[in-house]
C-alpha atoms as a PDB file:
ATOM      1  CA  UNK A   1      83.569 125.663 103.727  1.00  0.00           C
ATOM      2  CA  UNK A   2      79.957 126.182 104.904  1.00  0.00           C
ATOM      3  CA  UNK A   3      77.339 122.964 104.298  1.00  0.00           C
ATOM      4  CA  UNK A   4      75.725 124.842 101.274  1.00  0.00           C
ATOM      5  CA  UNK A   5      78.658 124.834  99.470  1.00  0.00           C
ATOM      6  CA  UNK A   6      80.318 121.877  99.777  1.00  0.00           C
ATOM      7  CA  UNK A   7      77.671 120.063  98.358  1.00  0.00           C
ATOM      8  CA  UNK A   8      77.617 122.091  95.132  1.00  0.00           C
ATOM      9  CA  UNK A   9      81.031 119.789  94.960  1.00  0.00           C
ATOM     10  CA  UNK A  10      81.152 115.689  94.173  1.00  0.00           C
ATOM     11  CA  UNK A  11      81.850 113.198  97.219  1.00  0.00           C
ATOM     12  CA  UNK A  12      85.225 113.231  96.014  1.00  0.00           C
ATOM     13  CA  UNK A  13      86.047 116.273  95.913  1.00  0.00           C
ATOM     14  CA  UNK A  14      84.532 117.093  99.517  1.00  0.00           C
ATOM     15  CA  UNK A  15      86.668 113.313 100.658  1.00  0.00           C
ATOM     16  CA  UNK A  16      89.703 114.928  98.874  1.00  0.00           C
ATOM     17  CA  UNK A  17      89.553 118.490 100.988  1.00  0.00           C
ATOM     18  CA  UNK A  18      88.991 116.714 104.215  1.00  0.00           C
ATOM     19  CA  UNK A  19      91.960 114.606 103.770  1.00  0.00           C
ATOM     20  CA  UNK A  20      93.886 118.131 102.804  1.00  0.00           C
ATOM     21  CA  UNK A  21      92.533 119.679 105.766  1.00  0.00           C
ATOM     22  CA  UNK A  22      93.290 116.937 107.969  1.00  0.00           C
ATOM     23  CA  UNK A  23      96.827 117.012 106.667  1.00  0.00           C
ATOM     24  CA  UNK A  24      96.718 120.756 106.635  1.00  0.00           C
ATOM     25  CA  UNK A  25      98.299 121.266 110.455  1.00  0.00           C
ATOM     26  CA  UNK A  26     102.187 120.086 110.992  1.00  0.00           C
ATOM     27  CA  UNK A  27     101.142 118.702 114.228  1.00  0.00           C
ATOM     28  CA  UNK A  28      98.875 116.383 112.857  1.00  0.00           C
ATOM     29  CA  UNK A  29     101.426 115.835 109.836  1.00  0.00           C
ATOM     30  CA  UNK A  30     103.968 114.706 112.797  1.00  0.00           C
ATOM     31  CA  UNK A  31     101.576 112.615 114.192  1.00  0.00           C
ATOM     32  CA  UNK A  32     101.188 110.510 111.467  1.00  0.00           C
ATOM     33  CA  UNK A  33     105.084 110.183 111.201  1.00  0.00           C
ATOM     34  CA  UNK A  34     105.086 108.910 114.964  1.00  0.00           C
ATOM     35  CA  UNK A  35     103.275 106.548 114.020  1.00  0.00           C
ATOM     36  CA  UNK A  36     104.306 105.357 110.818  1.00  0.00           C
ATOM     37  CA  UNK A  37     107.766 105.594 112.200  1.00  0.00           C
ATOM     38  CA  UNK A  38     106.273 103.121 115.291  1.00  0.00           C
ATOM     39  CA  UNK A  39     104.296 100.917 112.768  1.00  0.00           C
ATOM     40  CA  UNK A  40     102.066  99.954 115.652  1.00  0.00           C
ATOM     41  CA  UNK A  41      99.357 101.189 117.934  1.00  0.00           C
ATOM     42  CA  UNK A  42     100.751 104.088 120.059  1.00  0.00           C
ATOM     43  CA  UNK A  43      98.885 104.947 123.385  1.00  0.00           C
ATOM     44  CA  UNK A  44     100.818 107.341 125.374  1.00  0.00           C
ATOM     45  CA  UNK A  45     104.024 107.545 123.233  1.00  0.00           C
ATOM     46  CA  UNK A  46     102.712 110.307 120.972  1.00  0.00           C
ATOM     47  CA  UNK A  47     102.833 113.510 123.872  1.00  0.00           C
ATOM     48  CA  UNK A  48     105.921 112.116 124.492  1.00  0.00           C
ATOM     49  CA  UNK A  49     107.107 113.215 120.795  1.00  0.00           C
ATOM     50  CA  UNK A  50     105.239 116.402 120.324  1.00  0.00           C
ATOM     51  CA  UNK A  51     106.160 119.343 122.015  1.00  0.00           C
ATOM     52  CA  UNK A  52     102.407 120.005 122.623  1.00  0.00           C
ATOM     53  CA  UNK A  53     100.454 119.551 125.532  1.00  0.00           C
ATOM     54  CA  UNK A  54      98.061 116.082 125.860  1.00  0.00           C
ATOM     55  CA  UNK A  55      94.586 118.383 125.260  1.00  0.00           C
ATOM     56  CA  UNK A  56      96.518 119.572 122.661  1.00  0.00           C
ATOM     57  CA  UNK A  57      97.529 116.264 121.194  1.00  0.00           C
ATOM     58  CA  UNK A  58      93.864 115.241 121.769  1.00  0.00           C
ATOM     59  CA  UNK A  59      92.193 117.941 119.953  1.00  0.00           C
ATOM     60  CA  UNK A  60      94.668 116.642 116.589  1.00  0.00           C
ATOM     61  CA  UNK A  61      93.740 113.408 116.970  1.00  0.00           C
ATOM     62  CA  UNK A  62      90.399 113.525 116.724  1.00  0.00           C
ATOM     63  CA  UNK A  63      90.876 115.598 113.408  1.00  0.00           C
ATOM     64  CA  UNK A  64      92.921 112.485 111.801  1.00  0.00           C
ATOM     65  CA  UNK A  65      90.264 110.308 113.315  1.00  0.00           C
ATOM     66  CA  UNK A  66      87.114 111.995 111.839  1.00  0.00           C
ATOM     67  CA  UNK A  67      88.402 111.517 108.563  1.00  0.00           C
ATOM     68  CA  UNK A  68      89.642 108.000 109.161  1.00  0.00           C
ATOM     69  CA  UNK A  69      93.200 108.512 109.270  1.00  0.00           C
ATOM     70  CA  UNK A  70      93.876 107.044 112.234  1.00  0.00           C
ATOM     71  CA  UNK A  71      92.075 104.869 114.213  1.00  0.00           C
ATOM     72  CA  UNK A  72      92.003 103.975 118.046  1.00  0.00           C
ATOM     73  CA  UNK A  73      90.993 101.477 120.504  1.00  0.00           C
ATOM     74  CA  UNK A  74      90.530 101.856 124.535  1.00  0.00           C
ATOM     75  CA  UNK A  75      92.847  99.789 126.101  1.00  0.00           C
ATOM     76  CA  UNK A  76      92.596  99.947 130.064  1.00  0.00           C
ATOM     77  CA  UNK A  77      92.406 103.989 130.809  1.00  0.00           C
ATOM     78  CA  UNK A  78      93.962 104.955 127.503  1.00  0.00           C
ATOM     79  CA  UNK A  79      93.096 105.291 123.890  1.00  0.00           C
ATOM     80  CA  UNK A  80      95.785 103.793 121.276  1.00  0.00           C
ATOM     81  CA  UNK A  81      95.903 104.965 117.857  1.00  0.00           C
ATOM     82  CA  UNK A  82      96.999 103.450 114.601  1.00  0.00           C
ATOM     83  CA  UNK A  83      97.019 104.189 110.993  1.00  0.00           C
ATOM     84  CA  UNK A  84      93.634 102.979 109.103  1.00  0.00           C
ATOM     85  CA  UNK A  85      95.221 100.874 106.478  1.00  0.00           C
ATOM     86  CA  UNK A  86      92.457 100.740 104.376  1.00  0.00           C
ATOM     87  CA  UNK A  87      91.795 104.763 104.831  1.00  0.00           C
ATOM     88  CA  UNK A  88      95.906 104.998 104.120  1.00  0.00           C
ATOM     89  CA  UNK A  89      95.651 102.675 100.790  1.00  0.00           C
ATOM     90  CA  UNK A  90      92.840 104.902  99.382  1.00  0.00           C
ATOM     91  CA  UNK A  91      94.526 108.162 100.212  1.00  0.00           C
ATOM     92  CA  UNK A  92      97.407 106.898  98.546  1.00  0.00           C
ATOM     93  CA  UNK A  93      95.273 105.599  95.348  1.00  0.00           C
ATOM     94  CA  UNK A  94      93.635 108.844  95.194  1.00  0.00           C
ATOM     95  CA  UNK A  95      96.104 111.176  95.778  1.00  0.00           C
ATOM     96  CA  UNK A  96      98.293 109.211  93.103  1.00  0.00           C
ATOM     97  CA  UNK A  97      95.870 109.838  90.882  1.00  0.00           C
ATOM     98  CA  UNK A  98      95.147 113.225  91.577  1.00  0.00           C
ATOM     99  CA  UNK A  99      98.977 113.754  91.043  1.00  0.00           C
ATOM    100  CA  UNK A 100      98.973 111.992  87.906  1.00  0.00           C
ATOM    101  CA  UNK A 101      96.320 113.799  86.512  1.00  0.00           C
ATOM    102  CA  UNK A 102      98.775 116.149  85.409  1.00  0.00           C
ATOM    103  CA  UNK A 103     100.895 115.940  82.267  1.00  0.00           C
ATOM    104  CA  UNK A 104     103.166 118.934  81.913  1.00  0.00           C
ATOM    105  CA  UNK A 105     103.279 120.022  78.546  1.00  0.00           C
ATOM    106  CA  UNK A 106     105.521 122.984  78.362  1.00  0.00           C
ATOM    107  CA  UNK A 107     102.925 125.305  77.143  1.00  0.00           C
ATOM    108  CA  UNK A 108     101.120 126.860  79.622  1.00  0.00           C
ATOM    109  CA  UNK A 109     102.532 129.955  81.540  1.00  0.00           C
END
């Protein structure tokens, strides 16, 4: 979505879509399950897991990082990555509520 219209949207809505489009890719969706499945900071691990190449790998990771998914720290020659807690909690608040927002009522189409 170009600049001029995303900001005919609210913050939220714009926070929302990143987090969609983040999420959007199955290799980024397996990345998170690496390390969710880890529960720790992963350096190398995740090419490892993927059947994708490292710049590959890369490239998705600094999608889930932009948006605050994940987040990393140098160690020695490498980069380790992480979930963002705090970024996870909201997404889970919002996205609850998001989901939530609907009441099915049996009369619509």
């Amino acid at each position: 979505m170009g600049l001029t219209k995303s900001a005919n949207f609210t913050e939220a809505q714009n926070r929302k879509a990143a987090i969609f489009k983040a999420l959007g890719h199955p290799a980024r969706v397996a990345i998170i399950e690496v390390l969710l499945k880890k529960q720790a900071c992963i350096c190398n691990d995740i090419v490892e897991e993927l059947p994708l190449s490292q710049s590959t790998v890369s490239q998705h990771l600094r999608e889930l990082k932009e948006v605050g998914i994940i987040k990393g720290e140098i160690e020695g020659t490498s980069i380790c990555y992480c979930i963002n807690e705090k970024v996870w909690e909201e997404i889970q608040t919002e996205l609850g509520r998001f989901f939530a927002a609907y009441k099915p009522t049996g009369k619509c189409c």
